[in-house]
C-alpha atoms as a PDB file:
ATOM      1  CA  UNK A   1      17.508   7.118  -0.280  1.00  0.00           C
ATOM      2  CA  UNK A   2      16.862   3.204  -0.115  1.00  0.00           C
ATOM      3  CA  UNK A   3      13.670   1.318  -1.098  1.00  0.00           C
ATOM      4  CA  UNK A   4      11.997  -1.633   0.063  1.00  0.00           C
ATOM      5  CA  UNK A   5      11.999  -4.750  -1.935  1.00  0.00           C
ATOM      6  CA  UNK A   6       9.737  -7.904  -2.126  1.00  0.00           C
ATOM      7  CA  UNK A   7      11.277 -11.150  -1.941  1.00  0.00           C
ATOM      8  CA  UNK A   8       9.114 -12.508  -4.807  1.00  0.00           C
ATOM      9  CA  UNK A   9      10.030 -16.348  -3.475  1.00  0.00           C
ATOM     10  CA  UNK A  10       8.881 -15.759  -0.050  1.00  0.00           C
ATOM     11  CA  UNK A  11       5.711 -13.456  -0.945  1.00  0.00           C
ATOM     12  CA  UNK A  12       2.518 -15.491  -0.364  1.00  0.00           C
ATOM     13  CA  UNK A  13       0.408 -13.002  -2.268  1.00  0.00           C
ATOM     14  CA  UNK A  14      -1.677 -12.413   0.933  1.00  0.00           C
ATOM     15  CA  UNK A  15      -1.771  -8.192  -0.540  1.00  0.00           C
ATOM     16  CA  UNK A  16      -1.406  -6.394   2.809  1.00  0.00           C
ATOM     17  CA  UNK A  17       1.187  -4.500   1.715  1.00  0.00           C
ATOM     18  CA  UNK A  18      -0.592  -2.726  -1.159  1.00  0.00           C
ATOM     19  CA  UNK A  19      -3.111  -0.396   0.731  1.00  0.00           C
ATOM     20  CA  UNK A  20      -0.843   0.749   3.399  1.00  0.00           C
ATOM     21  CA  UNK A  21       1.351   1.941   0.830  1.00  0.00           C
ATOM     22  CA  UNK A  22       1.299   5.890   0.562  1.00  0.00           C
ATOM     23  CA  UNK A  23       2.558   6.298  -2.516  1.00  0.00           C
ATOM     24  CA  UNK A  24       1.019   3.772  -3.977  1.00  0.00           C
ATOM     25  CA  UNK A  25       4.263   1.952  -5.589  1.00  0.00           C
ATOM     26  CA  UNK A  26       3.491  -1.571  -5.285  1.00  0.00           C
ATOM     27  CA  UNK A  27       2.103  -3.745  -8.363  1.00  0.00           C
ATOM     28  CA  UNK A  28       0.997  -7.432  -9.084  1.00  0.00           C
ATOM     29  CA  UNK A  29       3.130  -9.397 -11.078  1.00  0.00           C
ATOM     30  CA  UNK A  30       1.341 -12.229 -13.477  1.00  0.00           C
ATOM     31  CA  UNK A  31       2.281 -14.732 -10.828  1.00  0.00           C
ATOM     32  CA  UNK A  32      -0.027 -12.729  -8.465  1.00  0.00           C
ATOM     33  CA  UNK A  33       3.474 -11.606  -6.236  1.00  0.00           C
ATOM     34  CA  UNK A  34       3.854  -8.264  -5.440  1.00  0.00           C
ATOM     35  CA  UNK A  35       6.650  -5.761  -6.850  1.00  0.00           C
ATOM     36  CA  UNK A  36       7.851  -2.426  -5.080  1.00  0.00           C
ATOM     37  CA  UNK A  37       8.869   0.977  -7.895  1.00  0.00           C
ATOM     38  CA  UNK A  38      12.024   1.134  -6.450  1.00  0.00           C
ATOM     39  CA  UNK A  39      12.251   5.118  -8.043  1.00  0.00           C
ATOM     40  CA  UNK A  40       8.632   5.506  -6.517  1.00  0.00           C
ATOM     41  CA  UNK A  41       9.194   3.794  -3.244  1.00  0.00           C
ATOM     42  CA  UNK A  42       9.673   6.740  -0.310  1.00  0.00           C
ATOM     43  CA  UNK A  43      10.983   3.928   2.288  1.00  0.00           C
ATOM     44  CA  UNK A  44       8.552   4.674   4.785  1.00  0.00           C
ATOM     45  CA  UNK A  45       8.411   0.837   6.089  1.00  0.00           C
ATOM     46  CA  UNK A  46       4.913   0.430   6.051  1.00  0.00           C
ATOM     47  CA  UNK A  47       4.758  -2.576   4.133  1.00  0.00           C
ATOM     48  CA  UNK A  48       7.199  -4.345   5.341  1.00  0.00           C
ATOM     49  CA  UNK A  49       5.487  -3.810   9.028  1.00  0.00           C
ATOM     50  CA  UNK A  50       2.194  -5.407   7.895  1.00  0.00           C
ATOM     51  CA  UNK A  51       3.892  -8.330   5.781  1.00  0.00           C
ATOM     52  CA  UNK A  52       2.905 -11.339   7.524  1.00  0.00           C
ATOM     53  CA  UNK A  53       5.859 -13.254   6.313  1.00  0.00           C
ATOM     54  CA  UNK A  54       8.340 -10.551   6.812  1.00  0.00           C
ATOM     55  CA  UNK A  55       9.140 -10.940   2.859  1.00  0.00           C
ATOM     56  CA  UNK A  56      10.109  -7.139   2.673  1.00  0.00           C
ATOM     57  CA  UNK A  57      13.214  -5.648   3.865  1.00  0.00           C
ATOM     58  CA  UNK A  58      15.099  -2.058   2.771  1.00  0.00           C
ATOM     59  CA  UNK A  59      17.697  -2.592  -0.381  1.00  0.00           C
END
């Protein structure tokens, strides 16, 4: 099974992608990006669909 990852350079911190997330796997890093558990992460694509800079793609 893949997971999603965050490009941390591209993430704008906007944090759409942390409630749609069913399994609750993404985190704030102490830059304020975001971070996906890749072991936790089921790859169900809802974050990347509500990124508004498309900053999250499948590994």
């Amino acid at each position: 099974m893949m997971a999603h990852h965050i490009n941390e350079e591209d993430c704008i911190s906007c944090g759409a992608c942390e409630p749609v997330c069913p399994v609750t796997c993404i985190s704030v890093t102490d830059d304020d990006k975001r971070r996906i558990d890749a072991e936790a992460c089921i790859d169900c694509g809802a974050c990347a669909e509500v990124c508004p800079v498309g900053c999250i793609d499948a590994e």
